[in-house]
Protein backbone atom coordinates (compact mmCIF):
# COMPACT_ATOMS: atom_id res chain seq x y z
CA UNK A 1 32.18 17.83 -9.33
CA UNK A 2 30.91 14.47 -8.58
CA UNK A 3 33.00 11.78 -10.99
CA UNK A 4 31.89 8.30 -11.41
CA UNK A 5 34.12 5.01 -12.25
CA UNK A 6 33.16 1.30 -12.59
CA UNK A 7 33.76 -0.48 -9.10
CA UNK A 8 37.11 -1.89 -8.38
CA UNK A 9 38.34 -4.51 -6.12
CA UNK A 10 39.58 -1.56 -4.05
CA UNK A 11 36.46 0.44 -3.61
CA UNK A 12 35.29 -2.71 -1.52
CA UNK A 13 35.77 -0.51 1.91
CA UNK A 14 33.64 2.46 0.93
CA UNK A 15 30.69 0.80 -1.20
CA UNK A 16 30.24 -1.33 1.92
CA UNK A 17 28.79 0.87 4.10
CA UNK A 18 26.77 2.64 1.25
CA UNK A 19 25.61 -0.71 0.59
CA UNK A 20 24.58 -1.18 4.07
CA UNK A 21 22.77 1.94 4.36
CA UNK A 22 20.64 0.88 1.18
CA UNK A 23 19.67 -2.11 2.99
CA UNK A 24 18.80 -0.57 5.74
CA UNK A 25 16.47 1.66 3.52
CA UNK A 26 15.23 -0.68 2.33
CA UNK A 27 14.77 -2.49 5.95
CA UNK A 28 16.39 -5.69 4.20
CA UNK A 29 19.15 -7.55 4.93
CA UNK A 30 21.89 -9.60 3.06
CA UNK A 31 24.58 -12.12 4.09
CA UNK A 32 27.52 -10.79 4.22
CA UNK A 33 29.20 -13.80 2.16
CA UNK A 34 26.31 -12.60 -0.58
CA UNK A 35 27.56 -9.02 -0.44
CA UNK A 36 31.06 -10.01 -0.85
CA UNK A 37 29.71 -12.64 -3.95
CA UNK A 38 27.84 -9.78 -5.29
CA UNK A 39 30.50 -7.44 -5.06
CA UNK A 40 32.77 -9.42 -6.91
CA UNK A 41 30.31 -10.36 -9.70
CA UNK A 42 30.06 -6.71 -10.65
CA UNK A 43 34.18 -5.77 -9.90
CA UNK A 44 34.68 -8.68 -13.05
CA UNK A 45 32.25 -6.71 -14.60
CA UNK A 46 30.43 -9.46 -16.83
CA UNK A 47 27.03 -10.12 -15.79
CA UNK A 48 26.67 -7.45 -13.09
CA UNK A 49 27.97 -4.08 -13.32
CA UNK A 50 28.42 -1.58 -10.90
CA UNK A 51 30.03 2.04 -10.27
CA UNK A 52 30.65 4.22 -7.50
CA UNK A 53 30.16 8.36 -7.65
CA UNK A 54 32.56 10.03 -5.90
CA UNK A 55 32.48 13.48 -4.59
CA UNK A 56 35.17 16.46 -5.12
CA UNK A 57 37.23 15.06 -1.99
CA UNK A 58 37.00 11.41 -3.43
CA UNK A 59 34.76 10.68 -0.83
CA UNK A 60 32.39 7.44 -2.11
CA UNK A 61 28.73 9.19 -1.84
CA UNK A 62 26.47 6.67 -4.47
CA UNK A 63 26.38 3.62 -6.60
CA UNK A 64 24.66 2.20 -9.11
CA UNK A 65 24.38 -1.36 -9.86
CA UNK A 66 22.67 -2.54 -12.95
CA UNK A 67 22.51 -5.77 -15.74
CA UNK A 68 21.14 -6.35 -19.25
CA UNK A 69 18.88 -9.53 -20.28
CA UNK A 70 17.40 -10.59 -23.10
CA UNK A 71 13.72 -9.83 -23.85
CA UNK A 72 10.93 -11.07 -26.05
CA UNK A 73 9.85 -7.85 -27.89
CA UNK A 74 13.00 -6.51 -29.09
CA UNK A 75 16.17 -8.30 -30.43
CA UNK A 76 17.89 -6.00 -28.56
CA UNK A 77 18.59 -6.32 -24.62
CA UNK A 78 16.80 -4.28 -22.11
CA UNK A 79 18.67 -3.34 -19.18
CA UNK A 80 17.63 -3.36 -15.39
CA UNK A 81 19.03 -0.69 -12.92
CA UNK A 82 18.47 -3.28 -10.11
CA UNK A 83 20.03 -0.74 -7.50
CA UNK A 84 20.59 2.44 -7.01
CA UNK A 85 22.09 4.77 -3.77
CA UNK A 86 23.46 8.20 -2.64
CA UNK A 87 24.29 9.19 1.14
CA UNK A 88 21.62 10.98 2.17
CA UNK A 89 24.00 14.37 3.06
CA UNK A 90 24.93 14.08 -0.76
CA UNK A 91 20.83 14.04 -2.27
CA UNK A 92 19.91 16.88 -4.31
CA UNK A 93 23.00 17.62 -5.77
CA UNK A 94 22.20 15.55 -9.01
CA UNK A 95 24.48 12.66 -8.33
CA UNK A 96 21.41 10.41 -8.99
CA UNK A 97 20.53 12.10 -12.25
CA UNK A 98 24.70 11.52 -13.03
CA UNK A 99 23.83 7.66 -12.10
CA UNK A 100 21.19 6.60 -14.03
CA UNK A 101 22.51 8.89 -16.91
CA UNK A 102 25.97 6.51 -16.77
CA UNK A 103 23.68 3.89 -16.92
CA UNK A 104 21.91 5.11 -19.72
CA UNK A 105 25.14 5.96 -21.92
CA UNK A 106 26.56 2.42 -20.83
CA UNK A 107 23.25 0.60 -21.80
CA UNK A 108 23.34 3.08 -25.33
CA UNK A 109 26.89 1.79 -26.26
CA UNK A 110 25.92 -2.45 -25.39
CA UNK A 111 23.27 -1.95 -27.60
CA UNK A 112 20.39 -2.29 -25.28
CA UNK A 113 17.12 -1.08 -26.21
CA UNK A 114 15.80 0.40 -23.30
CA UNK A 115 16.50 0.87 -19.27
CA UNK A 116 14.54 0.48 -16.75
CA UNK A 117 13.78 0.03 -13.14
CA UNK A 118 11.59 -0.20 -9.81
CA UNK A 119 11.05 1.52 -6.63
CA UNK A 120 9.35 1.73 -3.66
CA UNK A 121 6.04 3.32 -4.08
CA UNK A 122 6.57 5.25 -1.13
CA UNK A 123 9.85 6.33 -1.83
CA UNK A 124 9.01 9.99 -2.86
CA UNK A 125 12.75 11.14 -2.79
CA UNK A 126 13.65 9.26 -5.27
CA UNK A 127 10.19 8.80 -7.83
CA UNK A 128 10.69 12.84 -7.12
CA UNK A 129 14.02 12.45 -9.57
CA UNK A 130 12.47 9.92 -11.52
CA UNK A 131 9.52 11.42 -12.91
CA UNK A 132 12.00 14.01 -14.48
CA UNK A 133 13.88 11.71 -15.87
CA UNK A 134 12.13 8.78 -16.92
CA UNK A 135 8.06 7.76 -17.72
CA UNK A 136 6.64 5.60 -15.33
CA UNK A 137 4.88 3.36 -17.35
CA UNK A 138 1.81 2.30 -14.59
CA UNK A 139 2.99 -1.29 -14.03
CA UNK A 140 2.57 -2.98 -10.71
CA UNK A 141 5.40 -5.52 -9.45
CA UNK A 142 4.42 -8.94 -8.14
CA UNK A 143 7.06 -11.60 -6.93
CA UNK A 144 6.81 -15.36 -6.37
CA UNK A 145 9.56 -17.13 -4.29
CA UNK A 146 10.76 -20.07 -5.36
């Protein structure tokens, strides 16, 4: 049974590699020092949050990393799953269901009105889970660095 728990200072070793591999994914790449930063935003657990599934060995398999905002159509927050991992030898075993459902119950008890997320469009894996568990809604994602 795969258990999950909010990230601790000592889970630091196993997330990251999982991080890594998300990255890689991804084909992105982070600073370490930002990793470490990051990392240690969501271990104090205030403006970023993050947990780590765990397999029936204890073996660190997924994570989930998430944060709420305010919005201008609800006086509620909303709550953005920003990222979201498991090892590939550990898909299909509905350790990404168990993810975004502890986001879900987490976002529930702060209050937040709704959760939500994006993903690659070609990541059919994962939109594969997704569409079972959530409605995409048809918007398209733009960015503008600053």
């Amino acid at each position: 049974m795969t258990t999950i728990a909010a990230l601790t200072s000592a889970d630091f070793d196993e997330w990251g590699p999982l991080w890594q591999s998300y990255l890689t994914f991804y084909k992105s790449e982070v600073a370490r020092d930002v990793s470490q930063t990051t990392f240690a935003r969501m271990v104090a657990d205030r403006e970023l949050h993050g947990a780590i599934a765990r397999d029936d060995e204890g073996v660190a398999i997924g994570f989930v990393h998430w944060l709420t905002h305010a919005g201008t159509w609800t006086t509620a927050t909303f709550c953005y799953l920003e990222d979201l991992f498991v090892s590939p030898h550990s898909r299909g075993g509905g350790t990404g269901r168990e993810l975004i459902e502890h986001v879900r119950a987490w976002a529930a008890a702060a209050g937040s009105e709704k959760v939500y997320w994006l993903t690659a469009e070609d990541n059919t894996t994962a939109r594969y889970l997704y569409d079972k568990v959530a409605e995409h809604t048809g918007f398209v994602h733009y960015e503008l660095p600053v």
